[in-house]
Protein backbone atom coordinates (compact mmCIF):
# COMPACT_ATOMS: atom_id res chain seq x y z
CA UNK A 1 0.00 0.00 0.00
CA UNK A 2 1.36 2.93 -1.24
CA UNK A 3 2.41 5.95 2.10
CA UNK A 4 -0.69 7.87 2.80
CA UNK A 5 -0.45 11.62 3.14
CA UNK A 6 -3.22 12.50 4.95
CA UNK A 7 -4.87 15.34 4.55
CA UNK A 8 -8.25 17.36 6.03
CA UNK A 9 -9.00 17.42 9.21
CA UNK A 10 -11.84 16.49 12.23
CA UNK A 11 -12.97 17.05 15.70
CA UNK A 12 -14.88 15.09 17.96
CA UNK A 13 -17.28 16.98 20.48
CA UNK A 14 -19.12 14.93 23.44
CA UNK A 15 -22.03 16.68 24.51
CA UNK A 16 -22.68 15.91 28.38
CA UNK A 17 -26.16 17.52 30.20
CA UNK A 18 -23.35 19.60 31.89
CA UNK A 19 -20.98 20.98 29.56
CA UNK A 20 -19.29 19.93 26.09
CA UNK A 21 -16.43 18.28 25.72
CA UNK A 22 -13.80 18.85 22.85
CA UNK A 23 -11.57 15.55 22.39
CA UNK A 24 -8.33 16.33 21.66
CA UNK A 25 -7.51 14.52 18.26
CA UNK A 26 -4.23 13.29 20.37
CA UNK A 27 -6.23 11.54 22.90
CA UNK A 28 -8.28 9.50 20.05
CA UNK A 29 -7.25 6.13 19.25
CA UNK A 30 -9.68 4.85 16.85
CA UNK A 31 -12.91 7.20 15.23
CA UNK A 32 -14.79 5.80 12.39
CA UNK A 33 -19.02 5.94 10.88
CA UNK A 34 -20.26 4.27 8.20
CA UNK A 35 -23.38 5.17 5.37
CA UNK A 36 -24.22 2.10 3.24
CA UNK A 37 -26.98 1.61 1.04
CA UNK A 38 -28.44 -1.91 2.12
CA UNK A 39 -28.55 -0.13 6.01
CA UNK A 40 -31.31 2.35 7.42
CA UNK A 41 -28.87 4.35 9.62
CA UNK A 42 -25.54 5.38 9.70
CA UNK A 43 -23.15 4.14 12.85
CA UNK A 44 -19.81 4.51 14.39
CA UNK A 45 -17.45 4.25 16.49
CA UNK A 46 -15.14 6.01 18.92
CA UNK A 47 -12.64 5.06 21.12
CA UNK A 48 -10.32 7.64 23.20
CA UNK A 49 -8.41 8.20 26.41
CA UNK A 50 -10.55 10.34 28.97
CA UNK A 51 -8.05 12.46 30.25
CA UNK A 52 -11.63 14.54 30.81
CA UNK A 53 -13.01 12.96 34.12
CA UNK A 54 -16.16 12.00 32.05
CA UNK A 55 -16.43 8.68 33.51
CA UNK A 56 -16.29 10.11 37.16
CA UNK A 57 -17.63 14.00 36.25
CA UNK A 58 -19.90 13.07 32.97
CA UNK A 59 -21.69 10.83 33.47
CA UNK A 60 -23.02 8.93 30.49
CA UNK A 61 -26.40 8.14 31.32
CA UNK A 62 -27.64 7.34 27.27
CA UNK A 63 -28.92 10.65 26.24
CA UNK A 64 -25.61 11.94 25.20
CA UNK A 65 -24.51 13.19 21.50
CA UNK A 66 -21.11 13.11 19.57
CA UNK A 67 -20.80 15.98 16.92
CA UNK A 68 -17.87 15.10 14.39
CA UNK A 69 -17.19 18.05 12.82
CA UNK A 70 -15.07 17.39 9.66
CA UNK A 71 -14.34 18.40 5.89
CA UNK A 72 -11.57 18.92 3.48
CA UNK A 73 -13.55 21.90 0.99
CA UNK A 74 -15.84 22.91 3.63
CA UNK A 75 -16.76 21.59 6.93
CA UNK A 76 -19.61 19.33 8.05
CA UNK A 77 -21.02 19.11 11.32
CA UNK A 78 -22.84 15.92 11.85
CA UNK A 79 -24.43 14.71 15.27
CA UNK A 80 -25.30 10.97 16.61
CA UNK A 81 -26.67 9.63 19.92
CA UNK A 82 -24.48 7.45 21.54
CA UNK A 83 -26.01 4.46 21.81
CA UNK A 84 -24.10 1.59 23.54
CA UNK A 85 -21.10 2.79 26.09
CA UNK A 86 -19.19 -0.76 25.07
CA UNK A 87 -15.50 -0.69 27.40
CA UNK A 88 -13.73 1.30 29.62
CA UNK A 89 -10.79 0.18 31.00
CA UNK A 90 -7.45 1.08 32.22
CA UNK A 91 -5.31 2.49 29.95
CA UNK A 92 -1.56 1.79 31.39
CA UNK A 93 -1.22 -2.06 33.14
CA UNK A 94 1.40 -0.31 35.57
CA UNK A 95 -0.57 2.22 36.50
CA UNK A 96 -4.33 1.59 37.00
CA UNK A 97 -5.19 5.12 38.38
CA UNK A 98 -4.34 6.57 34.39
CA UNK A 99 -6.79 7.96 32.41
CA UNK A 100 -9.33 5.40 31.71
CA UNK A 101 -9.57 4.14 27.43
CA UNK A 102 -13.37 4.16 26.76
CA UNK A 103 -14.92 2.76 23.76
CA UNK A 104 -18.61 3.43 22.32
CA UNK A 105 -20.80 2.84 20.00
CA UNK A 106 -22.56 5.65 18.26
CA UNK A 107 -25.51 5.92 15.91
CA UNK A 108 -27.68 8.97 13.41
CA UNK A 109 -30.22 10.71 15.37
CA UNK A 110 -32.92 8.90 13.22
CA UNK A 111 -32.05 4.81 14.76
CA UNK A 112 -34.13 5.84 17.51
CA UNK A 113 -36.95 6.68 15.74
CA UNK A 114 -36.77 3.31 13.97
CA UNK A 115 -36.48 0.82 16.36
CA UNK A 116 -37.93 2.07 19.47
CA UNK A 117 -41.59 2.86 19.25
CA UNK A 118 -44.63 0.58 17.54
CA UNK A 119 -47.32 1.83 16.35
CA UNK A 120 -50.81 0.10 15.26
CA UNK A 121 -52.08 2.55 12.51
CA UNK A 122 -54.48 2.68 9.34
CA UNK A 123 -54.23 4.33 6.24
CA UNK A 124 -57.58 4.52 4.42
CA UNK A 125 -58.20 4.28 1.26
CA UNK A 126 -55.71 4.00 -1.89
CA UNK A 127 -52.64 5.43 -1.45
CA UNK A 128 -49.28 4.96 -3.30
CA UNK A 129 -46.83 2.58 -1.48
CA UNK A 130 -44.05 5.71 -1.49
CA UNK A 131 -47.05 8.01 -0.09
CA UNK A 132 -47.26 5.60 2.80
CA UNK A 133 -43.27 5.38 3.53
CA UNK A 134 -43.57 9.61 3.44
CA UNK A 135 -46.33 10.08 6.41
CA UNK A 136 -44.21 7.10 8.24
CA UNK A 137 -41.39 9.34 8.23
CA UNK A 138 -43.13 12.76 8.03
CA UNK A 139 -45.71 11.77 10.48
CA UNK A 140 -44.20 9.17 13.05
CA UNK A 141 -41.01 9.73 12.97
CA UNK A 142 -41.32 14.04 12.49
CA UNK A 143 -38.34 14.09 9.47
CA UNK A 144 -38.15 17.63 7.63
CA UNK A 145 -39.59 17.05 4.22
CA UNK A 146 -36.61 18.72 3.08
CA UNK A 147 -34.32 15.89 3.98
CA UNK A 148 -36.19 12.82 2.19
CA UNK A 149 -36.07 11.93 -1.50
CA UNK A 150 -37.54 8.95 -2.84
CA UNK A 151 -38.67 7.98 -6.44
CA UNK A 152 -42.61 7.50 -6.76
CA UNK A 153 -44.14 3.95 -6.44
CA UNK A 154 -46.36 2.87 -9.64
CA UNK A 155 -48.43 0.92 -7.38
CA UNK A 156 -51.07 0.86 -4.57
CA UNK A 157 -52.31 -0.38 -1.09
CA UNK A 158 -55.17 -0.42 -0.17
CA UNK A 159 -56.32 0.14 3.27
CA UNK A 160 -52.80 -0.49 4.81
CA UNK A 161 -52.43 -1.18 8.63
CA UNK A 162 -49.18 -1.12 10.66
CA UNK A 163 -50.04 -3.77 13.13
CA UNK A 164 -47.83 -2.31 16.06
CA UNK A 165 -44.59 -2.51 14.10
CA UNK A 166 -42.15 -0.34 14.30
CA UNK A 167 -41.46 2.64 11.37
CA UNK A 168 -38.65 0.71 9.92
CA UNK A 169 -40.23 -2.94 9.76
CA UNK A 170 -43.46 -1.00 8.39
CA UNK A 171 -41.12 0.61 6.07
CA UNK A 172 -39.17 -2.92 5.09
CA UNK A 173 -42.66 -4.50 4.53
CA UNK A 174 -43.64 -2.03 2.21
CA UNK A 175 -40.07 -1.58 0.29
CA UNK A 176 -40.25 -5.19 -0.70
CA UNK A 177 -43.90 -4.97 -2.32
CA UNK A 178 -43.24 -1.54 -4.29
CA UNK A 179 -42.51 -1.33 -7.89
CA UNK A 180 -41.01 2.72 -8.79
CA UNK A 181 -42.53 4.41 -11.45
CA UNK A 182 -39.08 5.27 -13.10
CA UNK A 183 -36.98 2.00 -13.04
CA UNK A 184 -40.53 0.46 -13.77
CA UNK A 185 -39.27 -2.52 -10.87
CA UNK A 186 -39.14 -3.30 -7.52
CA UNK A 187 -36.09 -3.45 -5.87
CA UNK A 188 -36.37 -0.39 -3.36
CA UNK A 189 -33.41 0.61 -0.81
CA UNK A 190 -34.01 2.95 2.45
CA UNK A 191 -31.14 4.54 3.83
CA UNK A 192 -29.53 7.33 5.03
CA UNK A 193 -26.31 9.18 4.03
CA UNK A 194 -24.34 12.06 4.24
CA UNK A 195 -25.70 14.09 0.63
CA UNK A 196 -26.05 18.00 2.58
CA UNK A 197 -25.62 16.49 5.90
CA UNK A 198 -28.33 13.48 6.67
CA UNK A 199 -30.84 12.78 3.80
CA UNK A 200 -33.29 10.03 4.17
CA UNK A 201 -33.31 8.08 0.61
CA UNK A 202 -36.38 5.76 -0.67
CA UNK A 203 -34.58 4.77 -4.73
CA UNK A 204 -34.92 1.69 -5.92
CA UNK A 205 -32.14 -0.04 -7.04
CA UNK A 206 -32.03 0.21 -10.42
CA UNK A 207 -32.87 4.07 -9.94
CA UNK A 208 -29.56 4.16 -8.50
CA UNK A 209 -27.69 2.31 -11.43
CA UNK A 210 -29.14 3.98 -14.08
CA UNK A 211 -27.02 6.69 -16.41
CA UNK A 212 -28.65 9.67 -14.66
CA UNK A 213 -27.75 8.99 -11.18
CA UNK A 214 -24.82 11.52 -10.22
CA UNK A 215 -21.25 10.15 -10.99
CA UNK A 216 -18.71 11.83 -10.06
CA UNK A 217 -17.01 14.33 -13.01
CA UNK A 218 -13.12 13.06 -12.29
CA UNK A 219 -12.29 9.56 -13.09
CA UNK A 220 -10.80 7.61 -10.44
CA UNK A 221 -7.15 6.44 -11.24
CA UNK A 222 -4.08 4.17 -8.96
CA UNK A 223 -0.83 6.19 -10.19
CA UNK A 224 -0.08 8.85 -12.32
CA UNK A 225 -2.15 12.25 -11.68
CA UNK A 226 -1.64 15.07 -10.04
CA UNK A 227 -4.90 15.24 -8.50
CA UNK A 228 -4.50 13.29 -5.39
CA UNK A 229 -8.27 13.56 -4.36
CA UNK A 230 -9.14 10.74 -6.74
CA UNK A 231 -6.35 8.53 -6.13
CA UNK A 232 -6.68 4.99 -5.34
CA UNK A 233 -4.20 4.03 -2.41
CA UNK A 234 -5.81 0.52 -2.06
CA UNK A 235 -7.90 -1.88 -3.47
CA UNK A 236 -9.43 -5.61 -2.89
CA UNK A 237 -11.85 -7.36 -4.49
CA UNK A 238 -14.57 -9.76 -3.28
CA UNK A 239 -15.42 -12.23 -6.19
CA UNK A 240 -17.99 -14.35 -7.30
CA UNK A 241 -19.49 -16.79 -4.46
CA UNK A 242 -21.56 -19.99 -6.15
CA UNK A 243 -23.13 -20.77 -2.39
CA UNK A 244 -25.33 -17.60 -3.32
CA UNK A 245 -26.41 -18.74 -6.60
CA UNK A 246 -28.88 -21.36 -4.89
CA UNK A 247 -30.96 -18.12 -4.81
CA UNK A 248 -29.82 -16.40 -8.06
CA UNK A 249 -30.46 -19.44 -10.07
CA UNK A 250 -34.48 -18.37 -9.23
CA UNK A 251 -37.21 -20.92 -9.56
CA UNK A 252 -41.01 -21.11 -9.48
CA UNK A 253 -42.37 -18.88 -6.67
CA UNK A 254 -45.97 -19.39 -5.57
CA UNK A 255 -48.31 -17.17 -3.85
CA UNK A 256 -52.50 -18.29 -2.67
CA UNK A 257 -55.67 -16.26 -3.83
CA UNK A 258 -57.57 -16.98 -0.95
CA UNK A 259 -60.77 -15.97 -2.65
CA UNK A 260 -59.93 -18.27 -5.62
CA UNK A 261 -58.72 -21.20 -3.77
CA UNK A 262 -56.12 -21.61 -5.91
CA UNK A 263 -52.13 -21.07 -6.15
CA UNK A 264 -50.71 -18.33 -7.67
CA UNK A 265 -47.43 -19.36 -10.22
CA UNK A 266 -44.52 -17.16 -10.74
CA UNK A 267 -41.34 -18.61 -12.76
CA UNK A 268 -38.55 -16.44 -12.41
CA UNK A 269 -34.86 -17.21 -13.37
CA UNK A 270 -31.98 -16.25 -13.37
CA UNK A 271 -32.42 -14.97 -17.22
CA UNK A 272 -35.40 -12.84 -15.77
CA UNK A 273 -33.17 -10.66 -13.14
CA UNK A 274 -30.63 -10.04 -15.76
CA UNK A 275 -33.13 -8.39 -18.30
CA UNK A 276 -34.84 -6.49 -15.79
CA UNK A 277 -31.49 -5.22 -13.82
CA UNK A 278 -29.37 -2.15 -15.07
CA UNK A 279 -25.73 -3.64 -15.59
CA UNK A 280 -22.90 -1.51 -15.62
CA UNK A 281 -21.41 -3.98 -18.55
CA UNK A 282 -21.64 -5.88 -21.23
CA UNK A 283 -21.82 -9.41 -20.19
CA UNK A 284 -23.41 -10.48 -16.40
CA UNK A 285 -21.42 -12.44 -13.73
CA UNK A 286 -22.34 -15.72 -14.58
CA UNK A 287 -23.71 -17.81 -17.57
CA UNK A 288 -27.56 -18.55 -17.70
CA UNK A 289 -27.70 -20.38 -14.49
CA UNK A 290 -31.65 -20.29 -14.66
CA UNK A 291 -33.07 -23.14 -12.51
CA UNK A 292 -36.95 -25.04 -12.97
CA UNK A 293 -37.64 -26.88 -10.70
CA UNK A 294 -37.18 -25.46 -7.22
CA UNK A 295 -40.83 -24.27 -6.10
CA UNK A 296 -40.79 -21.99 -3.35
CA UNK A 297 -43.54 -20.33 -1.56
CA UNK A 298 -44.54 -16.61 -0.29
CA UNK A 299 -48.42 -16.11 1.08
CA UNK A 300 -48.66 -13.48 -1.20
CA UNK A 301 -52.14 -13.10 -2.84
CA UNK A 302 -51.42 -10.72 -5.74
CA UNK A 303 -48.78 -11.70 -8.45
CA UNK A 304 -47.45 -8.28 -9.11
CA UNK A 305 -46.64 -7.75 -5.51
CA UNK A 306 -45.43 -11.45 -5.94
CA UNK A 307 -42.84 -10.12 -8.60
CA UNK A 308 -41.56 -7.01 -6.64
CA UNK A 309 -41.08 -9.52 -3.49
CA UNK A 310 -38.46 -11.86 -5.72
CA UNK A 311 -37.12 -9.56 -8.03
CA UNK A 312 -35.92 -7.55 -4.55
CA UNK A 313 -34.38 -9.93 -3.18
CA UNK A 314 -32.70 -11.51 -6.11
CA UNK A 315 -31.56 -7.93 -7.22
CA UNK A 316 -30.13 -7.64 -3.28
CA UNK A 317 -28.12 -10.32 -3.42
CA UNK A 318 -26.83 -10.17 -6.85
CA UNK A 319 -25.18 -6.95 -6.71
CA UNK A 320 -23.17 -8.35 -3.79
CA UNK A 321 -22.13 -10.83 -5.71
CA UNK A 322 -18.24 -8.83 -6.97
CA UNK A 323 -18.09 -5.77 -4.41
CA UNK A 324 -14.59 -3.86 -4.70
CA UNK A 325 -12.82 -2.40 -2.09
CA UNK A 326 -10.97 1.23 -2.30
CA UNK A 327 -9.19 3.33 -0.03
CA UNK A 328 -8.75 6.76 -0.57
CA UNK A 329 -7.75 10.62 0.45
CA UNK A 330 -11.37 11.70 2.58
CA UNK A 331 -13.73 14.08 1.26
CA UNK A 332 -16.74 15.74 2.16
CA UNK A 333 -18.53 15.44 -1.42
CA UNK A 334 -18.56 11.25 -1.43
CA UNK A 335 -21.70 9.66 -0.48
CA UNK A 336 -23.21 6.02 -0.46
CA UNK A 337 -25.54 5.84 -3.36
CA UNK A 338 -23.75 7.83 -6.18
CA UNK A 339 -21.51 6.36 -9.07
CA UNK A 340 -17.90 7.22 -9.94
CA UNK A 341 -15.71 5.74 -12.72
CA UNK A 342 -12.37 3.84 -12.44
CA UNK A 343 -10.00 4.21 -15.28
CA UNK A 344 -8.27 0.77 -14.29
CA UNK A 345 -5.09 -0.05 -16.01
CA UNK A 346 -3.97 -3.38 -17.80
CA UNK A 347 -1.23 -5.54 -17.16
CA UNK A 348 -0.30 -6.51 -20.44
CA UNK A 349 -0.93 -3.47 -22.60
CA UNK A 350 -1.30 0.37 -22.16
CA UNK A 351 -5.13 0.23 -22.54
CA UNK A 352 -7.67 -0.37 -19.99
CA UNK A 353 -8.26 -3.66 -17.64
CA UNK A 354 -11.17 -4.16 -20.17
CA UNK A 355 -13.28 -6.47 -17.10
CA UNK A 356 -13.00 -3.30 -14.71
CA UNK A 357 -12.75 -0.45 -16.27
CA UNK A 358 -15.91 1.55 -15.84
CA UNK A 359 -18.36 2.88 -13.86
CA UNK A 360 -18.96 1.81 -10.26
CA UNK A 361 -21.83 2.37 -7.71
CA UNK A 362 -20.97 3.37 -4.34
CA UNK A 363 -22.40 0.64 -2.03
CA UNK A 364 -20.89 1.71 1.42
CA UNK A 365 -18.26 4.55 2.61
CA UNK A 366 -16.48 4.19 5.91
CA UNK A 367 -15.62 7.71 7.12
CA UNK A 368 -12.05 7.28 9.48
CA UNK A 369 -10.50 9.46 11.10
CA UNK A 370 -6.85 9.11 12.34
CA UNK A 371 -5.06 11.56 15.39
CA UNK A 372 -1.97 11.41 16.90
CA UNK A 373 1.26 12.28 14.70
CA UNK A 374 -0.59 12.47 11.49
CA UNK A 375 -4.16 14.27 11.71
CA UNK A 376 -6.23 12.83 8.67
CA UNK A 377 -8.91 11.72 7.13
CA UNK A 378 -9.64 8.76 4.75
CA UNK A 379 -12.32 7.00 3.57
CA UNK A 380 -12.92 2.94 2.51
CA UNK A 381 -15.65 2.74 -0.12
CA UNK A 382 -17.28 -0.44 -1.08
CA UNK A 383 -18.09 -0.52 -4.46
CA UNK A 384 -20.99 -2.41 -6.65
CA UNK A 385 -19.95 -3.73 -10.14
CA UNK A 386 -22.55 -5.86 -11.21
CA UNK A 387 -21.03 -6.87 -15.01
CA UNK A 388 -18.13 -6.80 -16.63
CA UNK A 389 -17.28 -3.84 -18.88
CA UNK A 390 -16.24 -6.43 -21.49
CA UNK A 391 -14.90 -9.90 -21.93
CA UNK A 392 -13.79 -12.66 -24.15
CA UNK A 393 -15.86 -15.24 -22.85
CA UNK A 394 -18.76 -15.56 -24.87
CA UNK A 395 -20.96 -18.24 -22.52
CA UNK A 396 -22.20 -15.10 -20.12
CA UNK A 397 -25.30 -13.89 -20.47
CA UNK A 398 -25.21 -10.46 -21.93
CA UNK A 399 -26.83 -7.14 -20.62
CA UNK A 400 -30.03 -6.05 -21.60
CA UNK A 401 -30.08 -2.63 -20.01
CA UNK A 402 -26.57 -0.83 -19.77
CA UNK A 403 -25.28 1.94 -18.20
CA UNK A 404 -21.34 1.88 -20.10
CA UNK A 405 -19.21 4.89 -21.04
């Protein structure tokens, strides 16, 4: 791994009922938070020396907040509720009156909201599925309009009833049985990220992939550039696994019409998630690995909702199917959810790695934060590439919907 420069900078503030606290960026050992896409909330996690007496003066009693204040262009201020107070322990074996190390967890102001309270609650009439996810988080939870985007669901519910669930397994329920009326599929996310501080997003999957989301204008390269913001320092990659094909290879789903009596049939392959998925590439992962004969069974009694239920959670687990790993200079702008490009070089000419090259979707970023000697910021990003950009091999399926340079 090439030396890391670091560059921006970060501080911590620990707001007690009492006073707040500034942590020295010397007395933190480990700082981190993390937005992903497939996760409702952002958490984190902190661990420092009190050299502060907040153990003994403090104390944490849960209703605490940590503002990280940090930036590189401009600076962003963004607050969490501790939520778990995990270790505190000596810091020095020889000497166990030192300043205690304490370690805690920390989570967005909106996990709370979430998980907490249940509710048992109508909604009359016909409403769009979206419509419903809004007043959950307008009404129930009290989010600013302002701070949730979402793409429009093409279809209804009818008389919908939260039977004392909580907003985000109401939410989840719903998710799973909407279809957006852009992508034209089902496939919906909920999550929050750091887009103008916290922004609550309801896209669908596919919304995300498609050529319109927001990539970012500078390619991404691993040597030779003078822009150092873009620079790749690191980089894994987490291949193909066939365990998780026993789901990919699809099957016949069934649902029951109660009123009918009768069995509902959905066959849905492999071939099927391919067509109706945005790939950034030419060919897919695998060859047609469409399967026949495995029936499985959802009490659904519509077959549309049916199809939103398994194309979700096909399109879920495919795109975790080749997930590459970066590391790279922090800044402010990134967010989970939008799509950069990596100009990835080739081994054995001066063109492009002609599998990799292209554009990526940003699954997850891990925001960390390093004090002591060097005061820094980087980032880890996760990255979706659901296809290849190109390849000899001529037995993959090929993309029906693209998003390529």
């Amino acid at each position: 791994m090439e030396k890391q420069e670091f560059t921006g900078t970060f501080s911590v503030v620990i707001s007690l009922e009492s006073q707040d606290v500034i942590i020295d960026n010397q007395d933190i050992m480990n700082c981190y938070f993390i937005e992903d896409i497939y996760s409702y909330c952002i958490s984190g996690k902190l661990v420092f020396f009190d050299k502060y007496g907040l153990m003994e003066h403090g104390p944490f009693t849960g209703n605490e907040q940590i503002t990280i204040v940090y930036g590189v262009e401009e600076d962003r201020q963004l607050p969490f509720d501790i939520w778990k107070l995990s270790k505190i322990q000596q810091s020095a074996i020889t000497d166990p009156t030192s300043e205690n190390l304490m370690e805690l967890y920390f989570v967005d102001t909106m996990f709370e909201l979430y998980t907490l309270k249940r509710y048992s609650k109508s909604f009359n009439g016909k409403k769009y599925t979206t419509t419903v996810i809004n007043e959950i988080l307008k009404n129930m939870m009290e989010i600013d309009d302002k701070r949730i985007n979402y793409e429009p669901s093409s279809n209804y519910i009818t008389n919908y009833i939260i039977p004392y669930w909580t907003p985000m397994e109401a939410i989840g329920w719903l998710c799973k049985r909407s279809k957006g009326s852009e992508s034209e599929t089902g496939g919906y996310l909920c999550y929050n990220n750091t887009k103008n501080i916290f922004n609550t997003n309801i896209y669908t999957i596919n919304k995300l992939l498609n050529d319109k989301t927001y990539i970012d204008p500078t390619p991404y390269v691993f040597e030779g550039t003078m822009d150092k913001k873009n620079k790749i320092l690191d980089w894994s990659i987490s291949g193909i696994d066939k365990n998780s094909t026993k789901t990919l290879r699809g099957g016949n789903w069934r649902g029951y019409d109660s009123q009918t009596k009768s069995f509902l049939n959905l066959d849905y392959r492999y071939s099927d998630g391919i067509k109706d998925t945005i790939l950034m590439g030419k060919k897919s992962l695998f060859n047609d690995i469409s399967e026949e004969t495995v029936n499985k069974y959802i009490g659904e009694s519509d077959i549309n909702t049916l199809e939103n239920i398994v194309y979700s959670e096909w399109v879920k687990r495919y795109l975790l199917q080749q997930i590459v790993s970066v590391v790279v200079r922090g800044n402010e702008d990134r967010y989970a959810g939008h799509q950069i490009e990596i100009q990835w070089p080739s081994i054995k000419s001066i063109n492009y790695n002609k599998m990799m090259k292209g554009k990526y979707l940003i699954k997850s970023i891990t925001h960390m934060f390093v004090g002591g000697g060097n005061l820094g910021y980087m980032q880890k990003m996760l990255l979706i590439k659901n296809a290849y950009s190109n390849i000899d091999m001529v037995s993959l399926l090929s993309s029906t919907k693209k998003n390529i340079l």
